[in-house]
N, C-alpha and C. Protein backbone atom coordinates (compact mmCIF):
# COMPACT_ATOMS: atom_id res chain seq x y z
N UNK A 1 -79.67 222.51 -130.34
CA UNK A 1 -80.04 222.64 -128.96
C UNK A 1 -81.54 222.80 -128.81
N UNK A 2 -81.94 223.44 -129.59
CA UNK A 2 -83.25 224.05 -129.82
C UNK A 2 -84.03 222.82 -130.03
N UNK A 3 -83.49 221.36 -130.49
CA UNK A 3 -84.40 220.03 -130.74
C UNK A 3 -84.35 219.60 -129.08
N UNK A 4 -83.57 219.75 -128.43
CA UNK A 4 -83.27 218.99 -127.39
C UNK A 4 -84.31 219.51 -126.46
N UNK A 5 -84.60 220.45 -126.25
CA UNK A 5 -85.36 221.59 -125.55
C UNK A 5 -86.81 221.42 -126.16
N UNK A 6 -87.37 221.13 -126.92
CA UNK A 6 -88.36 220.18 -127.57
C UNK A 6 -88.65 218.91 -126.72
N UNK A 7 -87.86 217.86 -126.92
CA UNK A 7 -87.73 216.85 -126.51
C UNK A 7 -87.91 216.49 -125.05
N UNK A 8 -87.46 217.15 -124.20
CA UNK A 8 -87.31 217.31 -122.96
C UNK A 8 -88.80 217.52 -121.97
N UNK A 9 -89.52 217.99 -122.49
CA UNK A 9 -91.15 217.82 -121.53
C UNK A 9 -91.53 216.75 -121.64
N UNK A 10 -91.59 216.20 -122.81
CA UNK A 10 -92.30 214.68 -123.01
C UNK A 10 -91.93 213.63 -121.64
N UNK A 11 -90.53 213.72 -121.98
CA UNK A 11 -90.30 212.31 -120.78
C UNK A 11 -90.31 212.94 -119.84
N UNK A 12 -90.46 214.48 -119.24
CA UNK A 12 -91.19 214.59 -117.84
C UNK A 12 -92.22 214.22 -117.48
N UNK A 13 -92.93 214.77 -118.14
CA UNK A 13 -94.51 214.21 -118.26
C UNK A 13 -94.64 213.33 -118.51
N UNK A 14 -93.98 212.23 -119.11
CA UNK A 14 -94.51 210.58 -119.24
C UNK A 14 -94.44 210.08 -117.34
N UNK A 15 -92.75 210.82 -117.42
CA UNK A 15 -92.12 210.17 -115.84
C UNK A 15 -93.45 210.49 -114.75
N UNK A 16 -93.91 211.91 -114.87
CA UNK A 16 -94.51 212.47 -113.94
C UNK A 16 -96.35 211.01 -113.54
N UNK A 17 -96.53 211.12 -115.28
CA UNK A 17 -97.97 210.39 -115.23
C UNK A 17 -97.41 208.77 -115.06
N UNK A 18 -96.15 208.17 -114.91
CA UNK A 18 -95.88 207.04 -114.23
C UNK A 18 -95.91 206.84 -113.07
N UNK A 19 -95.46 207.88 -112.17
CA UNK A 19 -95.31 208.00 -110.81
C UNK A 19 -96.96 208.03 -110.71
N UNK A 20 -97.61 208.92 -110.68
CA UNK A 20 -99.47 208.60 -110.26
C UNK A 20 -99.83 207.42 -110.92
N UNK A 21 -99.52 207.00 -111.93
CA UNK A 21 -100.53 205.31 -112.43
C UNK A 21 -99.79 204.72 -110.90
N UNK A 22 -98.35 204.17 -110.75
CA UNK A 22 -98.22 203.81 -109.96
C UNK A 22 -98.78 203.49 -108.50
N UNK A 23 -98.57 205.38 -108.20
CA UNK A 23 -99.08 205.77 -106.71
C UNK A 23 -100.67 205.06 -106.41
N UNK A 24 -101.43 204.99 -107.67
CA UNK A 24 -102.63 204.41 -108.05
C UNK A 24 -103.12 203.01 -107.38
N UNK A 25 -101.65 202.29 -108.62
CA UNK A 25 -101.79 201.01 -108.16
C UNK A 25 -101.66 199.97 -106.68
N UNK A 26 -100.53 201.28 -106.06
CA UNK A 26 -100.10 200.91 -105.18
C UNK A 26 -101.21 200.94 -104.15
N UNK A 27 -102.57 202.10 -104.04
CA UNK A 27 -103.70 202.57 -103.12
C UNK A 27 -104.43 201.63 -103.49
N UNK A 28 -104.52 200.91 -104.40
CA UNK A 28 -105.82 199.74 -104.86
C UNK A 28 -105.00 198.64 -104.85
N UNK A 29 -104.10 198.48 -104.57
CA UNK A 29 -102.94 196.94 -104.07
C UNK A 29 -103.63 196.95 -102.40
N UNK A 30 -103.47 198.16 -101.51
CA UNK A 30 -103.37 198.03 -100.32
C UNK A 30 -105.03 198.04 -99.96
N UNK A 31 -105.63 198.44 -100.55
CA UNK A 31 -107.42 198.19 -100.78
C UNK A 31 -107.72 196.75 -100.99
N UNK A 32 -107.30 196.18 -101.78
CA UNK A 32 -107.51 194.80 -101.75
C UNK A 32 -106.65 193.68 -101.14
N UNK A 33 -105.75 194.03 -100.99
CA UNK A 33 -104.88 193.52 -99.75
C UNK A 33 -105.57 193.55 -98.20
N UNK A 34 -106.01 194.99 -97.92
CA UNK A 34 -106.83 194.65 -96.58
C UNK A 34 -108.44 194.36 -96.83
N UNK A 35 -109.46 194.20 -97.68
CA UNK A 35 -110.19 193.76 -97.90
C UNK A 35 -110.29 192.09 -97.95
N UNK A 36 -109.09 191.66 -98.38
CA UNK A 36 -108.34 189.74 -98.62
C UNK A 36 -108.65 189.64 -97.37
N UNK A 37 -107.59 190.38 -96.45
CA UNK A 37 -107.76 189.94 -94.76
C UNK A 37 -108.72 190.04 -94.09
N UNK A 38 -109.62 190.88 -94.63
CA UNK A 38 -111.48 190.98 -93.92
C UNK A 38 -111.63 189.81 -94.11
N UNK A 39 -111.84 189.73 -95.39
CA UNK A 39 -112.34 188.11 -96.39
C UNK A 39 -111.93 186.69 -95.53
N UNK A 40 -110.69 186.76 -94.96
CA UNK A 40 -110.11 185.75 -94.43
C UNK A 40 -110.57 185.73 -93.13
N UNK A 41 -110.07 186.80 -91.93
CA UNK A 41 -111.46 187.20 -90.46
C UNK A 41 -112.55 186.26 -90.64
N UNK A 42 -113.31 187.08 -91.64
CA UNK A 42 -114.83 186.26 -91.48
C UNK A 42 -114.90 184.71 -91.68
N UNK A 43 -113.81 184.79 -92.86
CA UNK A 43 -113.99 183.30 -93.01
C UNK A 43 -113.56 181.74 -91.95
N UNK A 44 -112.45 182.85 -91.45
CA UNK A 44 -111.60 181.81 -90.39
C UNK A 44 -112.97 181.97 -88.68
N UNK A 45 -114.05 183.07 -88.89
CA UNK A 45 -114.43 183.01 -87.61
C UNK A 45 -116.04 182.38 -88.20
N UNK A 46 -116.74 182.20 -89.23
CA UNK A 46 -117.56 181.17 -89.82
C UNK A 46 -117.16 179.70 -89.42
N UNK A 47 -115.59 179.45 -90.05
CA UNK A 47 -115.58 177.95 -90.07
C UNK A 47 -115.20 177.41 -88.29
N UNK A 48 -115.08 178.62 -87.43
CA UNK A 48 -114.46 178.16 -86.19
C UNK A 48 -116.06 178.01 -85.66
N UNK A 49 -117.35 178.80 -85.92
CA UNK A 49 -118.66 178.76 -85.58
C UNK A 49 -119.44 177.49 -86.07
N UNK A 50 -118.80 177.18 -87.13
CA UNK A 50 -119.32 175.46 -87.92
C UNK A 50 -118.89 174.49 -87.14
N UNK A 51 -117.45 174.70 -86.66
CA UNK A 51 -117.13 173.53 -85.73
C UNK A 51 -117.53 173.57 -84.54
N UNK A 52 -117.51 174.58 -83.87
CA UNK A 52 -118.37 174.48 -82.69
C UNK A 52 -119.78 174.09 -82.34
N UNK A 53 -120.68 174.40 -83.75
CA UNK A 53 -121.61 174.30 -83.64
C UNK A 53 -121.93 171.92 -83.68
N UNK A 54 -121.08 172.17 -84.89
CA UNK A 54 -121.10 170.71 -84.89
C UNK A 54 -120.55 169.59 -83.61
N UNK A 55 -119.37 170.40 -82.87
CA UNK A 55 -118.89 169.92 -82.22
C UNK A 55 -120.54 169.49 -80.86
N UNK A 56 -121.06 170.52 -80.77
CA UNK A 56 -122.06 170.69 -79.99
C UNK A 56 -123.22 169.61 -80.44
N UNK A 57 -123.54 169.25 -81.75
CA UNK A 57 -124.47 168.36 -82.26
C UNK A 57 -124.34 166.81 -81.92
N UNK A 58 -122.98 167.12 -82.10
CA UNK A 58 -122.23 165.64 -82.00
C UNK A 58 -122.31 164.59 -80.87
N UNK A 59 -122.33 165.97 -79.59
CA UNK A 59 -122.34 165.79 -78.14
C UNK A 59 -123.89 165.18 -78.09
N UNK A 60 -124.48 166.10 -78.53
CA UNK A 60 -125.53 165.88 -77.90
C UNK A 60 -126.33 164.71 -79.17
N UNK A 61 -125.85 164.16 -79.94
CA UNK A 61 -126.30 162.93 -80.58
C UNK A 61 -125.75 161.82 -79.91
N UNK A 62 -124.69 162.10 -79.19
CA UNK A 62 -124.05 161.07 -78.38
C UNK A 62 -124.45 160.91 -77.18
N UNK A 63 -125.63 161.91 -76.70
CA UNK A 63 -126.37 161.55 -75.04
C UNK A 63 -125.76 163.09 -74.05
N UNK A 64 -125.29 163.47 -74.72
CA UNK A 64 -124.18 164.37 -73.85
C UNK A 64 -125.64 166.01 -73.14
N UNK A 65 -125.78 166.14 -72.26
CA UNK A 65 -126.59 167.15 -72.21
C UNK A 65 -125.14 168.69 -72.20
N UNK A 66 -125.32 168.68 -73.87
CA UNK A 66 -124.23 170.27 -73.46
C UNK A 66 -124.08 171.35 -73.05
N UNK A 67 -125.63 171.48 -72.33
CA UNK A 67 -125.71 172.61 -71.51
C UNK A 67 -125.18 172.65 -70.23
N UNK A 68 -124.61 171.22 -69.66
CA UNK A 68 -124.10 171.20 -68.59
C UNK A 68 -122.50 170.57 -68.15
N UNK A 69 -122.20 170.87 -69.26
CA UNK A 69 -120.47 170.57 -69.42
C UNK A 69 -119.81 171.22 -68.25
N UNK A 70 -118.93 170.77 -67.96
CA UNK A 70 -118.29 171.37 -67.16
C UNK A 70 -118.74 171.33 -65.43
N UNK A 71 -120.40 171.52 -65.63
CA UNK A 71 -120.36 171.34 -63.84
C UNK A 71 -120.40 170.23 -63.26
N UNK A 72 -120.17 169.49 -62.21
CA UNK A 72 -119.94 168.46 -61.70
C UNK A 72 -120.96 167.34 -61.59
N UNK A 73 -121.13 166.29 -62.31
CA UNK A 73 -121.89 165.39 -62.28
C UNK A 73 -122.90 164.76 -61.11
N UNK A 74 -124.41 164.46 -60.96
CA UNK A 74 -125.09 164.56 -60.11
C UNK A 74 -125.44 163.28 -60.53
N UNK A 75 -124.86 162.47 -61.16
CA UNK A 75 -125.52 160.36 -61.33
C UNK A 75 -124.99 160.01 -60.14
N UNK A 76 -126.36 159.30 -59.88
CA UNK A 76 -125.94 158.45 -58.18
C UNK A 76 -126.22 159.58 -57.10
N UNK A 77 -126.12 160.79 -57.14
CA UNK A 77 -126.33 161.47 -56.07
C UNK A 77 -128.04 161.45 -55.60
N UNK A 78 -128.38 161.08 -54.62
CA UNK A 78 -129.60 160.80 -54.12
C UNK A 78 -130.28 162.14 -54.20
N UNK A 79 -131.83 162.38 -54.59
CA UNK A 79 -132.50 163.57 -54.38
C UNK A 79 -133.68 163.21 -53.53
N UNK A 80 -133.97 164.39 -53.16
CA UNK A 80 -134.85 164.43 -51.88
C UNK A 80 -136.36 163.41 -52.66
N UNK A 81 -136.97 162.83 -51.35
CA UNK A 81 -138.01 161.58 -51.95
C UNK A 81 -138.99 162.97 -51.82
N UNK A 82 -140.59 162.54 -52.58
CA UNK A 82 -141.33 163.07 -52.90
C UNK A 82 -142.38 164.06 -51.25
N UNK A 83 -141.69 163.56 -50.57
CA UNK A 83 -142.14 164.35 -48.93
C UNK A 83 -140.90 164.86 -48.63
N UNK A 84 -139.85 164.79 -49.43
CA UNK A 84 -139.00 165.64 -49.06
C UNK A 84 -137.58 165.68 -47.86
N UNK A 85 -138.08 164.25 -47.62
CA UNK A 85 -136.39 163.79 -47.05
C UNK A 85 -135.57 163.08 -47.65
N UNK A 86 -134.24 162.87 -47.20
CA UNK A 86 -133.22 162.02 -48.45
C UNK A 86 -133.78 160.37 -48.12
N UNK A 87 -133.58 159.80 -49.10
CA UNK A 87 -133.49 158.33 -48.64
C UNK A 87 -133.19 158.20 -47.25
N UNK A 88 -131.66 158.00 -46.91
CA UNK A 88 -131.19 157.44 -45.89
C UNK A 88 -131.94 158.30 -44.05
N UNK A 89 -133.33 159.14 -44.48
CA UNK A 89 -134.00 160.25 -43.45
C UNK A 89 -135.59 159.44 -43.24
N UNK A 90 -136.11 158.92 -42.65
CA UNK A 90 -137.52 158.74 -42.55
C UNK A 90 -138.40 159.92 -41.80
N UNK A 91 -139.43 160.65 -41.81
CA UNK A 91 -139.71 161.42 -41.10
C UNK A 91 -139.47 161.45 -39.66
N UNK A 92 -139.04 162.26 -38.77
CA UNK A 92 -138.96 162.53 -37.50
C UNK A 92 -137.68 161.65 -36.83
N UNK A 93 -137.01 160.78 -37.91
CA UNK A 93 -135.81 160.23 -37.74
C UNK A 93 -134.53 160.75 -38.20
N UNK A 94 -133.52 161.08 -37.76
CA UNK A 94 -132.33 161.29 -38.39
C UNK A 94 -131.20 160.50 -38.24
N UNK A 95 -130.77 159.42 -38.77
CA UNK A 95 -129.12 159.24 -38.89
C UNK A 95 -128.24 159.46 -39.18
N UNK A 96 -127.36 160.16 -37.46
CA UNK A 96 -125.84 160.73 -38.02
C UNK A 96 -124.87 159.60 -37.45
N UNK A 97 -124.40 159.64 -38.58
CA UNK A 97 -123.19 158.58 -38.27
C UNK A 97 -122.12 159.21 -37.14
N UNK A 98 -121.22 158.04 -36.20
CA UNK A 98 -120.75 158.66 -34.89
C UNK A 98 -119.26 158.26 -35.17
């Protein structure tokens, strides 16, 4: 009996220092597990900033002024002549259609 009683701390203490290597591995699994997903964030919001940026180059190698996307096109719309009436206005004249 007296061998058995010997015997008996060892594999507590092995069991005990398995459970912490473990608990270990498991805190530096979940450390680099959410560090991966930083890694991935940055990377997925880099390559979405590359395409935009290119998308933007592209435009504007193609004639596109991309600062003005979206607001409503002013080709053909007449601007005031250099004294400052529209075309279809001669000074001190106005035509309104009836």
């Amino acid at each position: 009996m007296n061998y058995y009683a010997n015997k008996i701390p060892y594999p507590e203490k092995e069991s005990h220092d398995y459970a912490r290597t473990w608990a270990e591995r498991r805190e530096q699994f979940g450390k680099i597990k959410k560090e991966a997903e930083h890694l991935q964030r940055i990377i997925r919001d880099e390559k979405e900033e590359a395409e935009r940026k290119e998308g933007m180059e592209g435009a504007a190698m193609d004639g596109e002024d991309v600062s003005t996307r979206g607001q409503m096109s002013t080709v053909g719309t007449p601007g005031p002549e250099p004294d400052g009436t529209t075309p279809m206005q001669t000074q001190g004249e106005t035509h309104l259609r009836t």
